[in-house]
Protein backbone atom coordinates (compact mmCIF):
# COMPACT_ATOMS: atom_id res chain seq x y z
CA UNK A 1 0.00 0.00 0.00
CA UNK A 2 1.31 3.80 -0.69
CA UNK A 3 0.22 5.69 2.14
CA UNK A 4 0.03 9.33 2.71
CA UNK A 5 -0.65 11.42 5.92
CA UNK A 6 -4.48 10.64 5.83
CA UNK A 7 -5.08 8.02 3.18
CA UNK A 8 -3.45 4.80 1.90
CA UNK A 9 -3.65 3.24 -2.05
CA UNK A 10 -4.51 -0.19 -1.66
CA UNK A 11 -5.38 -2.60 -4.66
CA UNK A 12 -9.06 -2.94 -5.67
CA UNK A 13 -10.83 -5.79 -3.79
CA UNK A 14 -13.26 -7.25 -4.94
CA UNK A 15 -15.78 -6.08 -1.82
CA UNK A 16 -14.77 -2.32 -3.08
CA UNK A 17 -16.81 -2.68 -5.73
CA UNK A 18 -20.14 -2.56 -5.18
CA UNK A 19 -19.46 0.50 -2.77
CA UNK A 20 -17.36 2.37 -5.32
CA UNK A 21 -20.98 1.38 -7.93
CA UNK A 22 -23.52 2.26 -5.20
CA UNK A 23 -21.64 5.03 -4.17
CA UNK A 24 -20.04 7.03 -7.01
CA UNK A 25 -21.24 5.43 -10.30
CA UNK A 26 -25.17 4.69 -9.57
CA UNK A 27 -25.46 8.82 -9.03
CA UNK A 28 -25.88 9.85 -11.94
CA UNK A 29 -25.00 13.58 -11.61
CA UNK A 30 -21.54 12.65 -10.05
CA UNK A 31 -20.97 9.96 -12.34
CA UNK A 32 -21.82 12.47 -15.64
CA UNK A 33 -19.44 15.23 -13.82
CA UNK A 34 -16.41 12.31 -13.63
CA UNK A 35 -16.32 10.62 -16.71
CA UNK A 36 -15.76 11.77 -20.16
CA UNK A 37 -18.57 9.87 -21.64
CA UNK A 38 -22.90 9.89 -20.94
CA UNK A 39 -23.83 8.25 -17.61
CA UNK A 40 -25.42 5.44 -18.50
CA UNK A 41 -26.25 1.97 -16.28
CA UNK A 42 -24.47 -0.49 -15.55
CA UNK A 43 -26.04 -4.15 -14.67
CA UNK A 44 -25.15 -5.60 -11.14
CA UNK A 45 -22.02 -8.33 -11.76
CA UNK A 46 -21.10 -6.48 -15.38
CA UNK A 47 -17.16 -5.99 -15.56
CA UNK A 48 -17.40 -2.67 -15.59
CA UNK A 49 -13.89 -1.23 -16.70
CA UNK A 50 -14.38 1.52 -14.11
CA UNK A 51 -14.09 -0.58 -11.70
CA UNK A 52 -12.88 -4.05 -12.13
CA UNK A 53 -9.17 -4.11 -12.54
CA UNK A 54 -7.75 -5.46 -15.90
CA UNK A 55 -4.25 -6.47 -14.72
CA UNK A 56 -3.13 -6.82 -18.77
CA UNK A 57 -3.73 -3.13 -19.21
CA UNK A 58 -0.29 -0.97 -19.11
CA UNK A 59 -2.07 2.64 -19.69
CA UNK A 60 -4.29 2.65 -16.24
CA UNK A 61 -3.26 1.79 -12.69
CA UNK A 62 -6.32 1.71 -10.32
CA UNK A 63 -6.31 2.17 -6.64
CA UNK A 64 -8.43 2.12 -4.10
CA UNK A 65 -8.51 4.80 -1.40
CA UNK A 66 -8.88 3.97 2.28
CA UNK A 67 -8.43 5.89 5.54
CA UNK A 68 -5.29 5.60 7.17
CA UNK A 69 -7.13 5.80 10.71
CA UNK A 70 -9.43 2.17 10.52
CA UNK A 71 -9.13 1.38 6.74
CA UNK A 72 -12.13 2.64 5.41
CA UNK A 73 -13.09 2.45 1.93
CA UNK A 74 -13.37 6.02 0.55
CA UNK A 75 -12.93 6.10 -2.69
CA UNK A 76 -11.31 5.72 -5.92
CA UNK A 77 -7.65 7.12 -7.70
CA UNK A 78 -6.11 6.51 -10.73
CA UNK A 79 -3.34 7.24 -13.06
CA UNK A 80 -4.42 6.70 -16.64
CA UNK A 81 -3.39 7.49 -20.30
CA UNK A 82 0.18 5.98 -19.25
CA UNK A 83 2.45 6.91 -22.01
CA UNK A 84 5.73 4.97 -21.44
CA UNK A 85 7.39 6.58 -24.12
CA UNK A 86 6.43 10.98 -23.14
CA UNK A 87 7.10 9.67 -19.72
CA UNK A 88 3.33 11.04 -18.36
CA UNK A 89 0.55 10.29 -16.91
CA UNK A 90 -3.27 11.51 -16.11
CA UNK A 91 -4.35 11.56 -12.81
CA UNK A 92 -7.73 10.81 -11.48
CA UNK A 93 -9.90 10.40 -8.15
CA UNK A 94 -13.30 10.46 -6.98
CA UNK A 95 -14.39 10.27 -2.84
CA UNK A 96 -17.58 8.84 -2.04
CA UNK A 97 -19.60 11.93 -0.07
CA UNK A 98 -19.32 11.01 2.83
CA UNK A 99 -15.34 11.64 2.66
CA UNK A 100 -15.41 14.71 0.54
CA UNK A 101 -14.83 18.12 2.13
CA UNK A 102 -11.86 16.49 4.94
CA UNK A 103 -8.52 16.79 2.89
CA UNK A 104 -8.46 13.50 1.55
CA UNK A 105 -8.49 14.40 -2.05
CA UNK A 106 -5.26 16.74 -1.61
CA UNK A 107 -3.19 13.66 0.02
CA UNK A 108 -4.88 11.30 -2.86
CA UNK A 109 -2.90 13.90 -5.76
CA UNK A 110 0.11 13.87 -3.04
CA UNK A 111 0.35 10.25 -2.87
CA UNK A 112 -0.24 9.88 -7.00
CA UNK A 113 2.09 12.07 -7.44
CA UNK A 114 4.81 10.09 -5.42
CA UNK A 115 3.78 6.89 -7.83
CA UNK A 116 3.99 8.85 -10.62
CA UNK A 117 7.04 10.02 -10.25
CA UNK A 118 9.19 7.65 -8.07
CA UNK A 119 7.45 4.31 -8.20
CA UNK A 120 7.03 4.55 -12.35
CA UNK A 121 9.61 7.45 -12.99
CA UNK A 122 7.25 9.72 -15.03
CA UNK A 123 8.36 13.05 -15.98
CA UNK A 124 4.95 15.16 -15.88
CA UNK A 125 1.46 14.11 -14.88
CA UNK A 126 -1.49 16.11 -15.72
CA UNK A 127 -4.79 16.78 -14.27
CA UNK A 128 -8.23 17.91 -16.26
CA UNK A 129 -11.18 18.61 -14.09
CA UNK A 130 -14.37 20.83 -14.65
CA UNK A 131 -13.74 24.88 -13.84
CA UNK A 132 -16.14 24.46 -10.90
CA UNK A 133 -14.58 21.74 -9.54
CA UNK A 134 -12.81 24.08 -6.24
CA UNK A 135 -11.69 20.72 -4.56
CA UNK A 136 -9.76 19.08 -7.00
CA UNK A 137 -8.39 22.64 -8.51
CA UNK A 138 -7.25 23.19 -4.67
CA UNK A 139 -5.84 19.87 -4.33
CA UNK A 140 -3.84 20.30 -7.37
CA UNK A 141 -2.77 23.76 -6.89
CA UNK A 142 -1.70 22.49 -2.95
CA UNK A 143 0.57 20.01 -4.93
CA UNK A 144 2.33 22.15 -7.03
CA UNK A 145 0.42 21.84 -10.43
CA UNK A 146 0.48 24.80 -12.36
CA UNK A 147 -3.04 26.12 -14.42
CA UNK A 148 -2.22 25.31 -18.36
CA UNK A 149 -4.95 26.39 -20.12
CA UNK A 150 -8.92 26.25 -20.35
CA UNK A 151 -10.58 24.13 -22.69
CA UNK A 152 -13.98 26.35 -23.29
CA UNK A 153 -16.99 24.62 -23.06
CA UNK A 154 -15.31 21.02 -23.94
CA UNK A 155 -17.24 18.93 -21.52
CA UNK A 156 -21.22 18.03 -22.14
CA UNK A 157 -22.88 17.75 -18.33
CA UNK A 158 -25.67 16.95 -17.75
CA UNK A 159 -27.54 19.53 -20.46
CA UNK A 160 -24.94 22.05 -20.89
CA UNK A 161 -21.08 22.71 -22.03
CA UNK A 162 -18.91 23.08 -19.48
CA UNK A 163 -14.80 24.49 -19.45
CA UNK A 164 -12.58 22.11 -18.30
CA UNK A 165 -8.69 23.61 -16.44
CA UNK A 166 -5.81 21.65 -17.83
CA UNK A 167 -3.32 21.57 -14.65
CA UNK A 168 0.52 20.20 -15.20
CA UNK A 169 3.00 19.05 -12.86
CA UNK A 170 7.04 18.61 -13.78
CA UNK A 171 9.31 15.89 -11.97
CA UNK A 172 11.38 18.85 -11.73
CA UNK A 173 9.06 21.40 -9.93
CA UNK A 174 7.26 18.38 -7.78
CA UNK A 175 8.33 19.20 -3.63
CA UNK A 176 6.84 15.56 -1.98
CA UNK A 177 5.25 16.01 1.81
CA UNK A 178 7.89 15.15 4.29
């Protein structure tokens, strides 16, 4: 497990699952805020990519998110869109409510951001996230990321376009927690 002050990255067990469905993927106005496709359901025991880990796949590394303090299952953090070659990676996370609003999802980038880039030796992750999205945009600005640009009105959400911030990190300019 990679653990930072408040959370730890644990593989995906299979009893994560149908928390991380109930909880994050089931609600629909989350779910359509997260991913870069429609919301759209997903039957009970499908292999849903989102969740079930494909240990084959090189481009996405899925975590689960617990609570240091008694292990709790609180969410979900990824790095995806590997590129071996550029030497970067996306990062992603989503915390089920009831841990949102705590500092989890700053310590989620933190500890990403040490497997990015001294576990797998990246040279620049990057994060995209709505404009309205204060948490993450705090959480990445807390870990150094830099605003890149804004892609106007490049997200479709539930009935409207949306702008999405483009946030980049360096190897070079990353300072890890003590």
């Amino acid at each position: 497990m990679l653990s930072g002050s408040k959370v730890g990255l644990r593989a995906r067990h299979e009893d994560d699952i149908p928390v991380l469905r109930t909880e994050l993927y089931d609600d629909v106005a989350n779910a359509s805020r997260a991913e870069a496709g429609p919301w759209r359901p997903v039957s009970p025991g499908s292999k849903d990519p989102r969740l079930f880990v494909d240990d084959e796949e090189q481009g996405r590394v899925p975590f689960s998110v617990v609570e240091l303090d008694g292990g709790s299952l609180i969410g979900t953090a990824n790095l995806w869109g590997i590129d071996t070659h550029n030497r970067n990676a996306h990062i992603g996370l989503g915390l089920l409510p009831s841990a949102r609003g705590k500092g989890y999802g700053t310590d989620v980038v933190a500890v990403l951001c040490h497997y990015g880039f001294v576990v797998r030796g990246l040279q620049r992750l990057q994060i995209e996230t709505l404009s309205d999205n204060v948490a993450m945009l705090r959480s990445a600005e807390h870990n150094g990321f830099v605003r890149e640009g804004v892609l106007r009105a490049s997200a479709w959400v539930m009935g409207e376009f949306m702008d999405e911030v483009l946030l980049g990190l360096l190897a070079r300019d990353w300072k890890p927690n003590p």
